[in-house]
C-alpha atoms as a PDB file:
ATOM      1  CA  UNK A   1      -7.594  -9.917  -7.342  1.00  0.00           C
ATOM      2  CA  UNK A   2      -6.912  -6.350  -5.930  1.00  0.00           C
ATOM      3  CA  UNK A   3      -4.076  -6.770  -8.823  1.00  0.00           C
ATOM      4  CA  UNK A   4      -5.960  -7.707 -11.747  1.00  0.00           C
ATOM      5  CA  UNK A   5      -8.200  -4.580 -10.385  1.00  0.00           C
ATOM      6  CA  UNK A   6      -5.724  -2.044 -10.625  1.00  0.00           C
ATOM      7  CA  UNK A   7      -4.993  -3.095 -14.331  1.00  0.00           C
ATOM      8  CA  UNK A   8      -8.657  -3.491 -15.261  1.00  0.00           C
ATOM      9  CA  UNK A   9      -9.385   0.490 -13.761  1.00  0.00           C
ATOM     10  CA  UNK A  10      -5.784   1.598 -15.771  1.00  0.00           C
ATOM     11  CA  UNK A  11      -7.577   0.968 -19.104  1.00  0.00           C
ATOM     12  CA  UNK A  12     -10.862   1.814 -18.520  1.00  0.00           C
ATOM     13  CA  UNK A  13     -11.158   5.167 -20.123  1.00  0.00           C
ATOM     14  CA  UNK A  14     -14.387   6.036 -18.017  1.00  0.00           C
ATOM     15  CA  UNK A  15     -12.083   6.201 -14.934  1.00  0.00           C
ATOM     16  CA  UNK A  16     -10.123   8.967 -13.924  1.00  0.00           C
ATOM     17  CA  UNK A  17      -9.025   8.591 -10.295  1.00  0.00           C
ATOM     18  CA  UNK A  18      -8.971   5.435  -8.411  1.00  0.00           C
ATOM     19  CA  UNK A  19     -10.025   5.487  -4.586  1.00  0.00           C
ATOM     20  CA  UNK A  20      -8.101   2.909  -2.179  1.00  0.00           C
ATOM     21  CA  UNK A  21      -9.515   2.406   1.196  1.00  0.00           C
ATOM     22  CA  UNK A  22      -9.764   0.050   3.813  1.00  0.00           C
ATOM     23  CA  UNK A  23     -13.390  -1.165   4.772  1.00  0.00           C
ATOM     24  CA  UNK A  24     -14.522   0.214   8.566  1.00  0.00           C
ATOM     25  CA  UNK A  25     -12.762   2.481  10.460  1.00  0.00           C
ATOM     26  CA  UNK A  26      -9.923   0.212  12.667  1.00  0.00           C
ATOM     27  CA  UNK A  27      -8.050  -1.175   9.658  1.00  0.00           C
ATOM     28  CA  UNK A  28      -6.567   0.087   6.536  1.00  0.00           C
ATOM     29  CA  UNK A  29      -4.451  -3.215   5.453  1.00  0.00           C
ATOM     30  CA  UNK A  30      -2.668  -4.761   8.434  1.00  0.00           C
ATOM     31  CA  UNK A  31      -0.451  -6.646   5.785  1.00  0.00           C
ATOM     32  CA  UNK A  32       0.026 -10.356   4.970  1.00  0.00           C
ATOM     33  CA  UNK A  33      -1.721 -12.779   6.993  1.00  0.00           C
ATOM     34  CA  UNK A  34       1.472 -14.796   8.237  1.00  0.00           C
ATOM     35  CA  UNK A  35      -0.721 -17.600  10.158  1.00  0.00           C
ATOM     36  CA  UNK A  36      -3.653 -17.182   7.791  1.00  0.00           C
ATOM     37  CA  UNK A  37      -4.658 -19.963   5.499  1.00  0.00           C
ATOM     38  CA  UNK A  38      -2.057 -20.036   2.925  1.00  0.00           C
ATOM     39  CA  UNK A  39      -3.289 -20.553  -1.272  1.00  0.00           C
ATOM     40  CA  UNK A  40      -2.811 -24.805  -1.709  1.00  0.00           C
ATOM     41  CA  UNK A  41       0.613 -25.809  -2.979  1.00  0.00           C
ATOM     42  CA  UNK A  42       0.942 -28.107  -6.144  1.00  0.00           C
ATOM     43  CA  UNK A  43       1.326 -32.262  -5.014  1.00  0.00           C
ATOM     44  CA  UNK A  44       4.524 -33.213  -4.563  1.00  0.00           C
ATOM     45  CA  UNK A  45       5.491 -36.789  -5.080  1.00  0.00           C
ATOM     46  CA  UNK A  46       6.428 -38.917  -2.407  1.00  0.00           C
ATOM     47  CA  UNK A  47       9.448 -37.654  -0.375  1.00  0.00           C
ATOM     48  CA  UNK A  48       9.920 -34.327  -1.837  1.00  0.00           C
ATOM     49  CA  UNK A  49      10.862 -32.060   0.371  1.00  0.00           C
ATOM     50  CA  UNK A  50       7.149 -29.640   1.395  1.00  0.00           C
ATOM     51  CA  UNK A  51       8.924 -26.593  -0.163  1.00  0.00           C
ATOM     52  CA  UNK A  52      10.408 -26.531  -3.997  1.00  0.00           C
ATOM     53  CA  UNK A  53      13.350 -24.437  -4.729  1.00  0.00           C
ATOM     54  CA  UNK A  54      11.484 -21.096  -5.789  1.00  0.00           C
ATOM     55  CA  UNK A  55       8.720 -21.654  -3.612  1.00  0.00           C
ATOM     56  CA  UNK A  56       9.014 -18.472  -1.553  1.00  0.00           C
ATOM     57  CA  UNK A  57       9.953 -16.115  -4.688  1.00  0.00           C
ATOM     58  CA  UNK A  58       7.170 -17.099  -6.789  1.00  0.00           C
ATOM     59  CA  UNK A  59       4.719 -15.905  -3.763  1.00  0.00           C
ATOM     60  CA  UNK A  60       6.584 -13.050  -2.663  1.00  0.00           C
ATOM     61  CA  UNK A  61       6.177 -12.296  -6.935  1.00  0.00           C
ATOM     62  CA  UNK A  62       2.717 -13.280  -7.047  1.00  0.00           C
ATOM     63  CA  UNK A  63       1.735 -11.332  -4.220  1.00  0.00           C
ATOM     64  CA  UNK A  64       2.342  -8.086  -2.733  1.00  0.00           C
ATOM     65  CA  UNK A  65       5.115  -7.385  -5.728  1.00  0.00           C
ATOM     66  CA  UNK A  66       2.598  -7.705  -8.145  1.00  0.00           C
ATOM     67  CA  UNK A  67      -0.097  -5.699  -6.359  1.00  0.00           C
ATOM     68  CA  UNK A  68       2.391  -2.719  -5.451  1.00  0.00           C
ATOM     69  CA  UNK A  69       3.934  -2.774  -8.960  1.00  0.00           C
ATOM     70  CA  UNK A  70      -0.114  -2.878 -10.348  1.00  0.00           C
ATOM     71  CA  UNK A  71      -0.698   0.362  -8.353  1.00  0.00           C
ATOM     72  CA  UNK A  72       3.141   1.878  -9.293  1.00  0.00           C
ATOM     73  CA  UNK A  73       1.647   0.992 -12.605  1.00  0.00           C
ATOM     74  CA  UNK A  74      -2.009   2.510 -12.839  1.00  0.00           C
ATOM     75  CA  UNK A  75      -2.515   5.079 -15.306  1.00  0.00           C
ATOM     76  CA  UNK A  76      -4.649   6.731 -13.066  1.00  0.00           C
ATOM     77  CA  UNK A  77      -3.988   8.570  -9.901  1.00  0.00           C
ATOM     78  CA  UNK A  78      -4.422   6.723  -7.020  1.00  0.00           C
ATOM     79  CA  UNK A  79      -5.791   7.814  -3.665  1.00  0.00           C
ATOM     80  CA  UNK A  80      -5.433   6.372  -0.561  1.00  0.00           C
ATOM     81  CA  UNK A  81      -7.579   7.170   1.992  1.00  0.00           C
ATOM     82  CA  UNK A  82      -5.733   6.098   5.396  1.00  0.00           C
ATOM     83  CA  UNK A  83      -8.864   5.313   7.617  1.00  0.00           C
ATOM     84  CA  UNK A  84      -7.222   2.755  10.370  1.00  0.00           C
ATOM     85  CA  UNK A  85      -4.067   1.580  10.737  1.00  0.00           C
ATOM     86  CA  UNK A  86      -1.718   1.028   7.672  1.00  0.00           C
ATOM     87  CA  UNK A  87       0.998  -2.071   9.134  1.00  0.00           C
ATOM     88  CA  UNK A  88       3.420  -3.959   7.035  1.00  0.00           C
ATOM     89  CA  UNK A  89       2.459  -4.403   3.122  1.00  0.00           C
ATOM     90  CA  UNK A  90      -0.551  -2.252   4.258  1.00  0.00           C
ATOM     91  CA  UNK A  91       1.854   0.984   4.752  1.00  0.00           C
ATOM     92  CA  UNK A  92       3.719  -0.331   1.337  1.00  0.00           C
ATOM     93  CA  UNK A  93      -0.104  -0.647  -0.519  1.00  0.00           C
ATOM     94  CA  UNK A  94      -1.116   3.087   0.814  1.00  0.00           C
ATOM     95  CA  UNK A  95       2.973   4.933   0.320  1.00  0.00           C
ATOM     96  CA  UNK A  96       2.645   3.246  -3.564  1.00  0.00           C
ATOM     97  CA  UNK A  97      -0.513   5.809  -4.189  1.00  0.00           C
ATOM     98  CA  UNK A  98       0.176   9.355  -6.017  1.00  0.00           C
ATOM     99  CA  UNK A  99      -1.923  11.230  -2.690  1.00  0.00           C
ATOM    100  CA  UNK A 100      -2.129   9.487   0.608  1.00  0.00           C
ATOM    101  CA  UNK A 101      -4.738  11.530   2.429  1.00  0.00           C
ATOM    102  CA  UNK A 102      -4.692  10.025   6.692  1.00  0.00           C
ATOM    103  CA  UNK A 103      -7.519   9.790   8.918  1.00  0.00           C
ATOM    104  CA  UNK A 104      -6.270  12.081  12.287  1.00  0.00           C
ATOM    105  CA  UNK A 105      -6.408   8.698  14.365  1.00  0.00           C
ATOM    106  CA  UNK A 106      -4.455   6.051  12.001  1.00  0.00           C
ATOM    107  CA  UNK A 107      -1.219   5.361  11.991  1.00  0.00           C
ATOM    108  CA  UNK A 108       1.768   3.632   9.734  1.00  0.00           C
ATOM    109  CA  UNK A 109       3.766   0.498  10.893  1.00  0.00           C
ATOM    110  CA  UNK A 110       6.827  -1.118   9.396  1.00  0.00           C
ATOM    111  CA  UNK A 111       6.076  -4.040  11.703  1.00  0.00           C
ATOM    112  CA  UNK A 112       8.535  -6.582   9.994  1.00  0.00           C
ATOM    113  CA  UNK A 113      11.610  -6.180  12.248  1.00  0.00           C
ATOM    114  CA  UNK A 114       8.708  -7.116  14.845  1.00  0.00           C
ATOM    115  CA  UNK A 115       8.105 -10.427  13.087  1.00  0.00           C
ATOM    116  CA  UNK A 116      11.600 -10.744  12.456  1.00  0.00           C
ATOM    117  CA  UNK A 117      10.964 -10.315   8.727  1.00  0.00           C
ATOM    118  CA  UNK A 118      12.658  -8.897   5.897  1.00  0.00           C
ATOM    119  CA  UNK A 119      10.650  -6.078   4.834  1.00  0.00           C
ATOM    120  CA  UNK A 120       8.772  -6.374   1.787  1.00  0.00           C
ATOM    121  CA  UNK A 121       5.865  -5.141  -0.740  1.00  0.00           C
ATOM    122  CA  UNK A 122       8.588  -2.616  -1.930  1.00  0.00           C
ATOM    123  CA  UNK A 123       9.031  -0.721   1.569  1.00  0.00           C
ATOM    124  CA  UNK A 124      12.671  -0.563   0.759  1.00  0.00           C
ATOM    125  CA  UNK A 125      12.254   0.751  -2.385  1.00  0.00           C
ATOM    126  CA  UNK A 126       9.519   3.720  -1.411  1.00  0.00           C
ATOM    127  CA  UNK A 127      10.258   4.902   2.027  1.00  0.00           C
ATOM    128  CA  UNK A 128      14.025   5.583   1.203  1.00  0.00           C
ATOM    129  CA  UNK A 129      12.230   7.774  -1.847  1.00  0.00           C
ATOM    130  CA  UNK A 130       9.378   9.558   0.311  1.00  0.00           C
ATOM    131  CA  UNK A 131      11.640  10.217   3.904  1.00  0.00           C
ATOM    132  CA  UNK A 132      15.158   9.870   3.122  1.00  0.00           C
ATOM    133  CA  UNK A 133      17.118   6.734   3.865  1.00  0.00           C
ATOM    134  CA  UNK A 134      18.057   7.435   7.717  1.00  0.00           C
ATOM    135  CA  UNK A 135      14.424   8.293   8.234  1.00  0.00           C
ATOM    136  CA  UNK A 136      13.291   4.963   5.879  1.00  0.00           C
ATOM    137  CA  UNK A 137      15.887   3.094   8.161  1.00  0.00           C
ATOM    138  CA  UNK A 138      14.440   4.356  11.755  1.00  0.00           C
ATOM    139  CA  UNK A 139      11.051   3.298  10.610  1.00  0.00           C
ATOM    140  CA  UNK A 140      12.239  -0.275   9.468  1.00  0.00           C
ATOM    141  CA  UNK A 141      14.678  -0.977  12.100  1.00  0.00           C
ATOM    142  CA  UNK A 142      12.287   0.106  15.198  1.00  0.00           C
ATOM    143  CA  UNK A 143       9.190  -0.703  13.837  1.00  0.00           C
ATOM    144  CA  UNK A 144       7.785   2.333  16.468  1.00  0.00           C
ATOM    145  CA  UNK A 145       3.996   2.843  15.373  1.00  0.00           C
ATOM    146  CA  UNK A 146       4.323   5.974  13.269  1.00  0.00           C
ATOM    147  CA  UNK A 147       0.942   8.749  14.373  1.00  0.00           C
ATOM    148  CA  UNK A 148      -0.827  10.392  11.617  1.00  0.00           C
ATOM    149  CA  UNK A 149       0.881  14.121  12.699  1.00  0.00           C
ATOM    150  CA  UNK A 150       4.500  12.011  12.355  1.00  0.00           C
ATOM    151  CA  UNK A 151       3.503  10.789   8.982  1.00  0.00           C
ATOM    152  CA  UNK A 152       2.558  14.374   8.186  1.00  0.00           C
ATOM    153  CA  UNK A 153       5.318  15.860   9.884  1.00  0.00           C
ATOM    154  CA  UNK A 154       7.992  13.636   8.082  1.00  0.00           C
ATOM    155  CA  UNK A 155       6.281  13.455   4.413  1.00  0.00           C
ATOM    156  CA  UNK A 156       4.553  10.255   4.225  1.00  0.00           C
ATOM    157  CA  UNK A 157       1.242  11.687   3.569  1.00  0.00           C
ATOM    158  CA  UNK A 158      -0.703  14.925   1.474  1.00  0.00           C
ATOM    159  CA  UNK A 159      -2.991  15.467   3.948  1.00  0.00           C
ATOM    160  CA  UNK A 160      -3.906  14.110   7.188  1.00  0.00           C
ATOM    161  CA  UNK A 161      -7.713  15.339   8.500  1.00  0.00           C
ATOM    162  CA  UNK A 162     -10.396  14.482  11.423  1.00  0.00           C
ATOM    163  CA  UNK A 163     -11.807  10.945  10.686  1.00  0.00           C
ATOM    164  CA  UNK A 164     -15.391  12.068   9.872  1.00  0.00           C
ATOM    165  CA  UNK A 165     -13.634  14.238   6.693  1.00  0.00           C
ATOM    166  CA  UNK A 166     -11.663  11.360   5.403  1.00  0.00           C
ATOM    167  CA  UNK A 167     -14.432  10.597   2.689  1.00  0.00           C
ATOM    168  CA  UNK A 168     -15.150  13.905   2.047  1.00  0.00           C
ATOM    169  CA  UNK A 169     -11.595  15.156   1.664  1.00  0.00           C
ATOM    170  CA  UNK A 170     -10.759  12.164  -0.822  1.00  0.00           C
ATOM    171  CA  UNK A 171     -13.929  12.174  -2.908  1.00  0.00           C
ATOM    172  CA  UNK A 172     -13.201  16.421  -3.044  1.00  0.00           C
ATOM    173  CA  UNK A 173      -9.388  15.460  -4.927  1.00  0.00           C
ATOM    174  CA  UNK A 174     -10.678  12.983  -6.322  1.00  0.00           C
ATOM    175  CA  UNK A 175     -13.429  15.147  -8.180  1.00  0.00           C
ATOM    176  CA  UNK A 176     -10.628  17.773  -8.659  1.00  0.00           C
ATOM    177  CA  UNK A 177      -8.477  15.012 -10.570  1.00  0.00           C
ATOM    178  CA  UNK A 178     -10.965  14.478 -12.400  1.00  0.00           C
ATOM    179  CA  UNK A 179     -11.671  17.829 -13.758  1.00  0.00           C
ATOM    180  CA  UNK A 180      -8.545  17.910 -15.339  1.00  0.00           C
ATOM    181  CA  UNK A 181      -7.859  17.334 -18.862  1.00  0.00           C
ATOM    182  CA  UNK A 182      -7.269  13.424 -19.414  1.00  0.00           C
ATOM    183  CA  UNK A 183      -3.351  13.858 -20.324  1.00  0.00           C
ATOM    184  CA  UNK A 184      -2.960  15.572 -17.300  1.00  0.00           C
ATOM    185  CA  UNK A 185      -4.001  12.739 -14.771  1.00  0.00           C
ATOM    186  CA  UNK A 186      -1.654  10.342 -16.327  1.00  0.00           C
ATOM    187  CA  UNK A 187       0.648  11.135 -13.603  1.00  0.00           C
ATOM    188  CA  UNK A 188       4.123  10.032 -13.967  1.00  0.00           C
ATOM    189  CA  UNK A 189       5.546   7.997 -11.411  1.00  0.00           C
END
């Protein structure tokens, strides 16, 4: 849904900047919900194997490819506004924005090596392109939590300020953004 979102806000010409934050303070996205109830699978006749050739592509397609590629893809600058920790497709979701402004107490995780994982929702593809591939590979291969100052430190955010100017900070670039004249938000990616 989050998806379909993204495309809806990219060609609605009354927005100009698109906001993407998590709800409360702890969280931002803590990624894919790997013991969570899963979407129901078609019926499969009797003695078919439970998983179809395909199965695993489709979702991985379906599901945090389609939702990083929708933000990748927005013809509006996106925001994210870091307020709680940012783990797994959660870092990917916030690192796919054009500004990543961090609350002072959240913190990025490439927690897939700790799952024993491939990484996914593009991580390979953005962190190489924001930190520089031995950096990108540190991250990945340790999955080390990853403080707001590192994130500044290393380039993974704009911006990283106390957690009671988080809204403030984001809703001041935001305004800023959309001051500008309209070709010059289409940012290119």
């Amino acid at each position: 849904r989050l998806a379909d979102r993204f495309l809806e806000m990219s060609e609605d010409l009354k927005v100009r900047a698109v906001i993407l934050t998590g709800a409360g303070e702890r969280h931002f996205c803590t990624g894919a919900a790997l013991g969570g109830a899963q979407r129901p699978t078609p019926s499969r006749p009797e003695g078919a194997p439970d998983r179809a050739s395909g199965d695993a592509a489709r979702l991985i397609r379906g599901g945090w490819q389609r939702l990083i590629a929708s933000i990748l893809d927005c013809e509006k600058p996106v925001i994210a506004a870091v307020n709680g920790t940012a783990a797994g497709g959660g870092a990917q979701l916030a690192l796919a924005c054009d500004l990543v402004v961090m609350s002072s107490g959240a913190k990025f995780i490439e927690v897939f090596v700790r799952r024993g994982i491939m990484p996914d929702a593009g991580g390979c593809y953005l962190l190489p392109r924001l930190v520089g591939l031995h950096r990108a590979k540190e991250l990945m291969f340790l999955g080390e939590d990853c403080s707001a100052a590192e994130a500044d430190r290393i380039g993974l955010v704009n911006r990283v300020v106390a957690p009671e100017d988080l809204v403030s900070t984001v809703d001041d670039l935001a305004a800023k953004l959309v001051g500008l004249p309209t070709r010059a938000t289409a940012l290119p990616k």
